[in-house]
Protein backbone atom coordinates (compact mmCIF):
# COMPACT_ATOMS: atom_id res chain seq x y z
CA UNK A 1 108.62 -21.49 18.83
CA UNK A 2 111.74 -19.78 19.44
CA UNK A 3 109.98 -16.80 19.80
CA UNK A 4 106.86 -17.38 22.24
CA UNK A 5 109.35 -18.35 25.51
CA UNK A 6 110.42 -14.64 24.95
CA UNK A 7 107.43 -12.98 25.13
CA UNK A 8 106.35 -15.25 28.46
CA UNK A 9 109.68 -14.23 29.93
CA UNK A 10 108.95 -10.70 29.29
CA UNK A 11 105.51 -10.66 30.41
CA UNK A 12 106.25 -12.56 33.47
CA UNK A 13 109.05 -9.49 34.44
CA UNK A 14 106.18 -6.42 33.41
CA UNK A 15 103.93 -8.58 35.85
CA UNK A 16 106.64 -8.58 38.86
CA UNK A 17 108.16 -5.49 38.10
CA UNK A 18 104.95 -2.68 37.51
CA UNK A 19 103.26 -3.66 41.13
CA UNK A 20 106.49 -2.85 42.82
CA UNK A 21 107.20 0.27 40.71
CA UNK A 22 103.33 1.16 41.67
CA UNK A 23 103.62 0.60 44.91
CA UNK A 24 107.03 2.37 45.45
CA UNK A 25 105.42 5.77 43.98
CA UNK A 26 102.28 5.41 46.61
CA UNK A 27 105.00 5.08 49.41
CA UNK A 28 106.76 8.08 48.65
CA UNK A 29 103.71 10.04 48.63
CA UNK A 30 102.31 8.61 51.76
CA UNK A 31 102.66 11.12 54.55
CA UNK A 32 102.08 8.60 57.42
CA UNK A 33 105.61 7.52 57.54
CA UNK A 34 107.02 11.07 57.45
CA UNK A 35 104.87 12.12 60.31
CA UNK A 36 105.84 9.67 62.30
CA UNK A 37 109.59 10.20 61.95
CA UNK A 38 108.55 14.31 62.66
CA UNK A 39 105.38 14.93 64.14
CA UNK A 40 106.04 18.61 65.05
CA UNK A 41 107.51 21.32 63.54
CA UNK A 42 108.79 24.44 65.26
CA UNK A 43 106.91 27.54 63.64
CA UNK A 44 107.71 30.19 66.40
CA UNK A 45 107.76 31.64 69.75
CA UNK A 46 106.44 34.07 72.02
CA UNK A 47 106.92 35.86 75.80
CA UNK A 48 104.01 35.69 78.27
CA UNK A 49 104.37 36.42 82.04
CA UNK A 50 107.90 35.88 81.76
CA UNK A 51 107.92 32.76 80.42
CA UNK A 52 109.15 31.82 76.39
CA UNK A 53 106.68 29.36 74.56
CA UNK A 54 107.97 27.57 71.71
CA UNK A 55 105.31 26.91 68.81
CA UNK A 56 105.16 23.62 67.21
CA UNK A 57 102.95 22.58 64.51
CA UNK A 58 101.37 18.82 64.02
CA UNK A 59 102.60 17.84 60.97
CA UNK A 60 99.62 15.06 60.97
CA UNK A 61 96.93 17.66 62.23
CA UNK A 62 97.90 21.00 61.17
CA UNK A 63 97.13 22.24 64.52
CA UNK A 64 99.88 24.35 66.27
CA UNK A 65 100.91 23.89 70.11
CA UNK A 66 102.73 25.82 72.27
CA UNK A 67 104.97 24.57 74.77
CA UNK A 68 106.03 26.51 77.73
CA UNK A 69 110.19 26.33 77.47
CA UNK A 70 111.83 28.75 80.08
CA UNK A 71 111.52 31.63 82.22
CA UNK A 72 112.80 35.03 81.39
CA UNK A 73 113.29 36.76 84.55
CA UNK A 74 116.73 35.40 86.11
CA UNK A 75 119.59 36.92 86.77
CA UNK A 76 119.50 40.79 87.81
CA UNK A 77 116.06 41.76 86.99
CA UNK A 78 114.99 45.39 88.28
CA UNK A 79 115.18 45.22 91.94
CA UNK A 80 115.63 41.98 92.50
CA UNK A 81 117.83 39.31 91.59
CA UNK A 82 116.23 35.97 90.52
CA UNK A 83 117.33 32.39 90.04
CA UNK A 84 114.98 29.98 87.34
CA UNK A 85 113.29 27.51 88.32
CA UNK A 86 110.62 24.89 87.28
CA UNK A 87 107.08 23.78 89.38
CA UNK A 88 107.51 20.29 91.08
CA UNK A 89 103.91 19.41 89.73
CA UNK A 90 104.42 19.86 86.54
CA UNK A 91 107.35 20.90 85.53
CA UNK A 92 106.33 24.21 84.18
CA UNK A 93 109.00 27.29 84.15
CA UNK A 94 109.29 29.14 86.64
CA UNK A 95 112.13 31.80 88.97
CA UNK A 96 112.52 32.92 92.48
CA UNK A 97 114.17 36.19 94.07
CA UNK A 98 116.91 35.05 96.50
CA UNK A 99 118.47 38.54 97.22
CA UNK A 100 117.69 41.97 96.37
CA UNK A 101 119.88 44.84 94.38
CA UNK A 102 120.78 48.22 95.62
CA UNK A 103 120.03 50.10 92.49
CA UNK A 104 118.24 49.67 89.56
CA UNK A 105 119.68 48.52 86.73
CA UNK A 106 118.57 48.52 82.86
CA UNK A 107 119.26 44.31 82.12
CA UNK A 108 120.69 46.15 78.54
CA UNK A 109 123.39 48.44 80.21
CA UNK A 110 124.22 45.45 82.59
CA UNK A 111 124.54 43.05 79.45
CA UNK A 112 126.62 45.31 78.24
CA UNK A 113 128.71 46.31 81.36
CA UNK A 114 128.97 44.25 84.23
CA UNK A 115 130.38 46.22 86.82
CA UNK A 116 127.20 47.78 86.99
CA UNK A 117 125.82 44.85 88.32
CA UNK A 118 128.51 43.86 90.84
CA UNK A 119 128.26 42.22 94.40
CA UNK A 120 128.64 45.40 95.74
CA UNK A 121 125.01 45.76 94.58
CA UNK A 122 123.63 42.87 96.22
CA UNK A 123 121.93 42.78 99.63
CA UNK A 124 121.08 39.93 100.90
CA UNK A 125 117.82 38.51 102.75
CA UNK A 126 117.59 40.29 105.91
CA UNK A 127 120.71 42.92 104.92
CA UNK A 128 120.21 46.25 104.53
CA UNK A 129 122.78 49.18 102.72
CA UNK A 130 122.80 52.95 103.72
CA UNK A 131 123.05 55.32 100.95
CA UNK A 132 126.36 57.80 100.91
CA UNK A 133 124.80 60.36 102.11
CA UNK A 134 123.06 58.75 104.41
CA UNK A 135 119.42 60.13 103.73
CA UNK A 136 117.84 56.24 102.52
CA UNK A 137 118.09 53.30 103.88
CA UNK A 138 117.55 49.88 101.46
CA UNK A 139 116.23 46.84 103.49
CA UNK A 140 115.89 43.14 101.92
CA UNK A 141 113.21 41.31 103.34
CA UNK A 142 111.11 38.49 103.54
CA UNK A 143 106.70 39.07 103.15
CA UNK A 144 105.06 36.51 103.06
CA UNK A 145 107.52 33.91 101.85
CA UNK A 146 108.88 36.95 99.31
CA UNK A 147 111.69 38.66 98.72
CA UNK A 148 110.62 42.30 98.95
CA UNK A 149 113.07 45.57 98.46
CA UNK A 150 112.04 48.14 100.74
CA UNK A 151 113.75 52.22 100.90
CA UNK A 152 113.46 53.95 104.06
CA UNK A 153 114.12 57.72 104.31
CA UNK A 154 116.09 58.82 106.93
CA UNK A 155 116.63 62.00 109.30
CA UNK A 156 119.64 62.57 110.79
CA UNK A 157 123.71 62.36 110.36
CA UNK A 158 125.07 59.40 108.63
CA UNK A 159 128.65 58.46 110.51
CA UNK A 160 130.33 55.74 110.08
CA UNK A 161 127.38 53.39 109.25
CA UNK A 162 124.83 54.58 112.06
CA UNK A 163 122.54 56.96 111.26
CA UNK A 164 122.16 59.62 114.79
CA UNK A 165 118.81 62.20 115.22
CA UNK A 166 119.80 65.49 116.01
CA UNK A 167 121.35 66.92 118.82
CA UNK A 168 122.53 63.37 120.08
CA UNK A 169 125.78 62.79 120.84
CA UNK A 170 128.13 59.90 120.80
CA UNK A 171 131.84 58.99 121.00
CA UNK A 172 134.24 57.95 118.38
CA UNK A 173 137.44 56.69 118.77
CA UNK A 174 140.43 59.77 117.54
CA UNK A 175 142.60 59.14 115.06
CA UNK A 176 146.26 58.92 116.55
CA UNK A 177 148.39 56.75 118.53
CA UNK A 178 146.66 57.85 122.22
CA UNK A 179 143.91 54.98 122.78
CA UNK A 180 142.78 56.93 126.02
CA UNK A 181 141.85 60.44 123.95
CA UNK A 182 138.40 60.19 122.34
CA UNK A 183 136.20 62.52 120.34
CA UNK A 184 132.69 63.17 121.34
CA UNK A 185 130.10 64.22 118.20
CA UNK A 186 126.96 65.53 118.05
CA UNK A 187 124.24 65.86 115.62
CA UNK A 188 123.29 69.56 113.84
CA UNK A 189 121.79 71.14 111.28
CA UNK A 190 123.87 73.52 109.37
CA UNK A 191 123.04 76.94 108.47
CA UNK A 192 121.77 75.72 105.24
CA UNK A 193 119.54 72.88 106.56
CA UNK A 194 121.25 69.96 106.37
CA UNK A 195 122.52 67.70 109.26
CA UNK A 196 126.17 68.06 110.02
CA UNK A 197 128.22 65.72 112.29
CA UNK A 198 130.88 67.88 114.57
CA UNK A 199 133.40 67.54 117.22
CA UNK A 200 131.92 69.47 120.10
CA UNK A 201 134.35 68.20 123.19
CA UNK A 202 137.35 65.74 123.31
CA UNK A 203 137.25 62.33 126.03
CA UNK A 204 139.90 61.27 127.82
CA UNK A 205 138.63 57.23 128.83
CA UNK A 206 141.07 55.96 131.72
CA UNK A 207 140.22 52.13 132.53
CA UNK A 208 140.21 51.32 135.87
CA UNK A 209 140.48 47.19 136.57
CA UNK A 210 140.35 45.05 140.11
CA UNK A 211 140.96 41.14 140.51
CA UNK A 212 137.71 39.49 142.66
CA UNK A 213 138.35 37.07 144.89
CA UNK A 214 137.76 34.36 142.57
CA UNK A 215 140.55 35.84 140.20
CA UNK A 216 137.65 37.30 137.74
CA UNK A 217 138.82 40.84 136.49
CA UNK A 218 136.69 43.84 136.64
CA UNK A 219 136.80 46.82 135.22
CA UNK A 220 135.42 50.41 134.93
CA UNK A 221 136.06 53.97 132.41
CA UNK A 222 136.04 57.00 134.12
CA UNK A 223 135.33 59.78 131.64
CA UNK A 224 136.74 63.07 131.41
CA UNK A 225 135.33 65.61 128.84
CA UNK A 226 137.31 69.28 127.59
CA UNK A 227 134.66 71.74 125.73
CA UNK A 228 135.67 72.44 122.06
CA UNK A 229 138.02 75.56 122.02
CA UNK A 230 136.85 76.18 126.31
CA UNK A 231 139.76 76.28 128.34
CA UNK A 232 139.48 73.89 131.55
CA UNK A 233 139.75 75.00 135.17
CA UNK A 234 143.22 75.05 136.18
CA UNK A 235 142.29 73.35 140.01
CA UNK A 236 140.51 70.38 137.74
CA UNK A 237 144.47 69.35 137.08
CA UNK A 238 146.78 71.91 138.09
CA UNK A 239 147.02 73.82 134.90
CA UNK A 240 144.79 74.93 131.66
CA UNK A 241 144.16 72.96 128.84
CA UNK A 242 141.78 73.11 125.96
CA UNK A 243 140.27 70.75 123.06
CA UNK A 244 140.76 72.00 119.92
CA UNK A 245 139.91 70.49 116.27
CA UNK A 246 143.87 70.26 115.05
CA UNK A 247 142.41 68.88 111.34
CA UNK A 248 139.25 68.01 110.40
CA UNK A 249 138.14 65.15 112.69
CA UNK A 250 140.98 65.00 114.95
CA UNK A 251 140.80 66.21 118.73
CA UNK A 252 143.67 67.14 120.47
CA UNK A 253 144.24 68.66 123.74
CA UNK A 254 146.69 71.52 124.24
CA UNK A 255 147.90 73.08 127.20
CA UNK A 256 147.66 76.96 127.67
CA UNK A 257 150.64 77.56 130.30
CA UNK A 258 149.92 81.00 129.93
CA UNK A 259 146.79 81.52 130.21
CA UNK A 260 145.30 84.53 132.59
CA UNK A 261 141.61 84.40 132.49
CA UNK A 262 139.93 87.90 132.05
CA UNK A 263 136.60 88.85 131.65
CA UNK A 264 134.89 91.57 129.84
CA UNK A 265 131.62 93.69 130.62
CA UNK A 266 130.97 97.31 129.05
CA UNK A 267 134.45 97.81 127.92
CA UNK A 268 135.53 97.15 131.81
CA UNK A 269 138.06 94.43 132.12
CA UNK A 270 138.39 92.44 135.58
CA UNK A 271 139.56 89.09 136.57
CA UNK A 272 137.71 88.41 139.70
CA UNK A 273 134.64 90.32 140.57
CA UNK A 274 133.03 93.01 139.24
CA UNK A 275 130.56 95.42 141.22
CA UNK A 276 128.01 96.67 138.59
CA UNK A 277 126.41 99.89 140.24
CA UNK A 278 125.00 100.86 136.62
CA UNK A 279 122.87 97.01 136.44
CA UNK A 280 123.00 96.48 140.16
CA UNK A 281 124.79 93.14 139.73
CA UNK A 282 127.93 91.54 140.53
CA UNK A 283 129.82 90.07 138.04
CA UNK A 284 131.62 86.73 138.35
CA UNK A 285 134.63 85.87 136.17
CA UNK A 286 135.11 81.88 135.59
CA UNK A 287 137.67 80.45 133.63
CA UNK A 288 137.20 83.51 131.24
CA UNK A 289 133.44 83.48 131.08
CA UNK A 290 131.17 85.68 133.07
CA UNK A 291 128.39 84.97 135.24
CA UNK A 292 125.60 86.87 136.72
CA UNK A 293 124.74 87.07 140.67
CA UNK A 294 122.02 88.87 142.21
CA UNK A 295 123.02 91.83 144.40
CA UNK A 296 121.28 92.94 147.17
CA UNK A 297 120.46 97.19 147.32
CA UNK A 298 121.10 99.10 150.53
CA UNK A 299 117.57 100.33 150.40
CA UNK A 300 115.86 97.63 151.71
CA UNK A 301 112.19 98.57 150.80
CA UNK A 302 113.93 97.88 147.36
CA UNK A 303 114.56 94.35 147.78
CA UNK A 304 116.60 92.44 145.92
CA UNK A 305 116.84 92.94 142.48
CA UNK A 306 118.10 90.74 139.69
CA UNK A 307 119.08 91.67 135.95
């Protein structure tokens, strides 16, 4: 009798206890629960019009989707330089170019070295950059609600940010302490073809000012110009003077106290006038610089002749 309670005892606790056990094992290999805690997996990813996808896999499914994650181009891309973005719609990835670069520059190299990408390389919207030489011109601009970098090749001499055609002339301010004295430039192509900016005369600017009635100030420049290395009329202020380049870029005018203009035809020296009986002409000296008149012949049927 002792015995039988025993055995009921045990077989009651192997009828409680295998179910359980039974069912534990079933839940451990039931992939429901797991897939609900982690329905995707990342597998991989991938590039595609400048945008990174990220792979996930359905862990329930098997099937794999890709998810578009971020946008590639930002930063200094070639040309341009972009900030990212995403599409008010839906969300997806996307950049814009706010400003435009100078130069282009490998994304590598400017990973690598930053100075290559500096803000001295930017141009912003509606900016524009002139090369050193001044031969191309780089324009940012807006087309169509884009940010376009356009080059523009140039003819001409590049001073001082402006680029001038040739033969024009213009006026720069001369280095030195005498606000009045400018230097006037010009625009020429060297004996090798390229354009050259020279000083071909110097400027002296005087301001002239009144006071209207109404107390309002007015004012005018009266300009007076010297030929590079010419020396002036004496009667234009009483004695000769001359521009000359004193270092590269400079003007400066010097006065020539003694100065005796002389002129030079055929090996004959004269100051004044000079009868030409060999070319029938009378010679004119100026300021050093001869000049041709006509000269009429005492035979009349022969007119007047000119050379």
């Amino acid at each position: 009798m002792s015995t039988n309670p025993q055995k009921m005892l045990l077989l009651i606790f192997i009828s409680l206890c295998v179910p359980s056990s039974l069912a534990l094992v079933d839940s451990i290999h039931n992939t429901e629960d797991t897939g609900d805690l982690y329905p995707m997996v990342r597998q991989d990813q991938f590039e595609k019009n400048f945008v990174v996808f990220e792979v996930f896999n359905d862990f329930k499914t098997g099937e794999n989707i890709s998810d578009p994650s971020y946008s590639t181009r930002f930063g200094v891309y070639p040309g341009l330089y972009w900030e990212s973005s995403h599409r008010d719609e839906d969300d997806y990835p996307d950049e814009e170019a706010v400003a435009c670069a100078y130069r282009d520059v490998d994304p590598y190299r400017a990973y690598q070295k930053q100075d290559l990408v500096s803000d001295q390389s930017r141009i912003e919207v509606g900016q524009s950059r002139m090369s050193a030489n001044g031969t191309v011109r780089v324009k940012c601009r807006r087309f169509d609600g884009h940010v376009r970098r356009v080059s523009e090749a140039l003819s001409g001499c590049y001073y001082n940010g402006t680029v001038y055609r040739i033969h024009e002339e213009w006026d720069e301010p001369n280095p030195g302490n005498d606000t009045s004295l400018w230097k006037v430039m010009s625009c020429q192509r060297s004996e090798n073809g390229y354009f050259e900016s020279k000083l071909v005369r110097c400027s002296i600017h005087k301001t002239h000012s009144w006071t209207n009635a109404d107390n309002s100030v007015g004012s005018y420049v009266i300009k007076r110009d010297y030929i590079l290395n010419i020396i002036s009329d004496r009667y234009r202020e009483g004695q000769w003077k001359k521009c000359v380049e004193s270092e590269p870029g400079v003007a400066k005018i010097e006065e020539v106290p003694d100065y005796e203009p002389v002129c030079k035809v055929d090996n004959v020296v004269f100051k004044d006038i000079y009868d030409d009986d060999v070319k029938g002409v009378v010679w004119y000296c100026h300021i050093g610089r001869n000049e041709k008149r006509r000269k009429f012949s005492s035979n009349l049927n022969s007119g007047m002749c000119e050379f």
